[in-house]
C-alpha atoms as a PDB file:
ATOM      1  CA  UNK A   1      94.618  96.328 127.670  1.00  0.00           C
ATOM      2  CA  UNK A   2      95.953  95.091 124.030  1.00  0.00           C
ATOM      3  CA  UNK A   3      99.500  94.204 125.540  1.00  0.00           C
ATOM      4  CA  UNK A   4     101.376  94.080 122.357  1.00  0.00           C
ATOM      5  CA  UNK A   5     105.167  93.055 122.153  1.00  0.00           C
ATOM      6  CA  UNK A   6     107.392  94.198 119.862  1.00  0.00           C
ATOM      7  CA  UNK A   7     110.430  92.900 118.427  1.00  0.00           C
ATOM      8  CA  UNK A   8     113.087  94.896 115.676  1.00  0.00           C
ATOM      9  CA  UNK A   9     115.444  93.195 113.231  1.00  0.00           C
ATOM     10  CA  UNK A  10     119.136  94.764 112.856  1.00  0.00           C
ATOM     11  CA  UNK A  11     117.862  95.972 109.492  1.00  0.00           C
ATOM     12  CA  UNK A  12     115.237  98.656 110.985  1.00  0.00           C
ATOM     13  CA  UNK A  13     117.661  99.557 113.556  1.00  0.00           C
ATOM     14  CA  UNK A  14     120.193 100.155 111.076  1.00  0.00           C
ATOM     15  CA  UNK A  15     117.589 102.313 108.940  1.00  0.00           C
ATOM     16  CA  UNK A  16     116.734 104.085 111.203  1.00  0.00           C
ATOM     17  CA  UNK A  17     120.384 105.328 112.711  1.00  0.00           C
ATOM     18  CA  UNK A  18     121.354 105.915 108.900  1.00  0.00           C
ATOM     19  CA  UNK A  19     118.018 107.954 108.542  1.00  0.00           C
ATOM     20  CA  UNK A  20     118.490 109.744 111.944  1.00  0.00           C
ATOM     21  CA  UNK A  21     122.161 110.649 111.886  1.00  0.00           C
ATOM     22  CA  UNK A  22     123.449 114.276 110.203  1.00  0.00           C
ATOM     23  CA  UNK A  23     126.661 115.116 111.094  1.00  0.00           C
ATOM     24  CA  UNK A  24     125.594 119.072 111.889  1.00  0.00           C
ATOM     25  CA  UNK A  25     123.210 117.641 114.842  1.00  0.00           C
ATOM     26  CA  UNK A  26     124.447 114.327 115.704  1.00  0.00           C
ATOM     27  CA  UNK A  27     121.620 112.119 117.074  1.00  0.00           C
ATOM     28  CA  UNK A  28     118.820 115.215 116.966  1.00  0.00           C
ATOM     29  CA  UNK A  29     116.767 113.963 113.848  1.00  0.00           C
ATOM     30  CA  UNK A  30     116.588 110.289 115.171  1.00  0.00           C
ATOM     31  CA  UNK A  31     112.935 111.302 117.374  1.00  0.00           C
ATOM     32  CA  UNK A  32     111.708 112.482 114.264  1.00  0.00           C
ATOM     33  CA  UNK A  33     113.192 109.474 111.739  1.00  0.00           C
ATOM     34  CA  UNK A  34     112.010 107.014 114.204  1.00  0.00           C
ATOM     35  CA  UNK A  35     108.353 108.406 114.399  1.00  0.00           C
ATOM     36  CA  UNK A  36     108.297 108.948 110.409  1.00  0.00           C
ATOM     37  CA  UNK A  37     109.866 105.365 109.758  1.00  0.00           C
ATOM     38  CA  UNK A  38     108.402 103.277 112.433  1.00  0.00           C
ATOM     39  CA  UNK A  39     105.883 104.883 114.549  1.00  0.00           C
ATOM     40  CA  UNK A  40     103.645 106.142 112.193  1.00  0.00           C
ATOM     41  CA  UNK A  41     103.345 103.212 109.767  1.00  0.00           C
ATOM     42  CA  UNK A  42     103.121 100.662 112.685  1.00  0.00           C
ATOM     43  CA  UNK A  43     100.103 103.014 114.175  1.00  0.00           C
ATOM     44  CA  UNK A  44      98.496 102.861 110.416  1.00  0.00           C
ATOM     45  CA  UNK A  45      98.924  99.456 110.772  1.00  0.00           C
ATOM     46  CA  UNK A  46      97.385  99.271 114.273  1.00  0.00           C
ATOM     47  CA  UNK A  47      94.306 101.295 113.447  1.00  0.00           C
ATOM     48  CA  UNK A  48      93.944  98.851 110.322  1.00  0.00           C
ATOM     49  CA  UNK A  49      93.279  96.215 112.967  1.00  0.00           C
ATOM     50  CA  UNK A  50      96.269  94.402 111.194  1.00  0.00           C
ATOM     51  CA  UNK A  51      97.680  92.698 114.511  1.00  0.00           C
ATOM     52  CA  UNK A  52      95.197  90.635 117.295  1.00  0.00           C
ATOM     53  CA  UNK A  53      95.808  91.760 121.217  1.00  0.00           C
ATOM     54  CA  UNK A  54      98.519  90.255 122.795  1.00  0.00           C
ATOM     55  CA  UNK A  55     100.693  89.460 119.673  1.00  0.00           C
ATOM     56  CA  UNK A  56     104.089  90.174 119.322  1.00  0.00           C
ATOM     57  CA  UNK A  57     104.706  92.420 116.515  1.00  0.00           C
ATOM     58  CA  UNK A  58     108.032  92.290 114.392  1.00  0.00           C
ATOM     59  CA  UNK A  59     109.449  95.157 112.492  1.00  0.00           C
ATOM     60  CA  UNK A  60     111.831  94.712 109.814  1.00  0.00           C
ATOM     61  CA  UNK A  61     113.059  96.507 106.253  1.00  0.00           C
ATOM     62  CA  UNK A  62     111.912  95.096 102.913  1.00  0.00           C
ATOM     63  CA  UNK A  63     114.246  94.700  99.930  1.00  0.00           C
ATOM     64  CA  UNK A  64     112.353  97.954  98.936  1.00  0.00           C
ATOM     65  CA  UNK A  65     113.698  99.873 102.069  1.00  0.00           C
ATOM     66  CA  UNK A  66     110.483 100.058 103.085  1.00  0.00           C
ATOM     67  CA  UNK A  67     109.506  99.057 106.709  1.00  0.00           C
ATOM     68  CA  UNK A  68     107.189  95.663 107.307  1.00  0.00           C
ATOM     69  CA  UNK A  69     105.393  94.874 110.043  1.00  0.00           C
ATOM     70  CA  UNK A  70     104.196  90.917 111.075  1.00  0.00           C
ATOM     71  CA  UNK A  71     102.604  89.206 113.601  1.00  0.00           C
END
């Protein structure tokens, strides 16, 4: 089991209602902004081997907009 934890700053959870928010559908797009934002980077990052079992994993925005992951 690799028993990862996983922690996300104000700033991605901010993005990410701002990216997942359109005021035809409400809340609808947020599945899809939340697997294009942080679910599929974070799995690149996985497969990469970036982050060791059992570390805690921290998501936050860049001054870029971009999202960062760290250990």
């Amino acid at each position: 089991m690799m028993d990862y934890g996983f922690e996300l700053s104000e700033a991605v959870a901010e993005k990410l209602c701002e990216a997942g928010y359109d005021p035809v559908y409400g809340a609808r797009p947020l599945k899809r902004a939340i697997q294009v934002h942080l679910e599929n980077p974070l799995a690149e990052a996985l497969l990469r081997g970036q982050f060791s079992p059992g570390s805690t994993i921290h998501a936050d925005v860049s001054s870029t907009g971009e999202m960062t992951f760290h250990a």
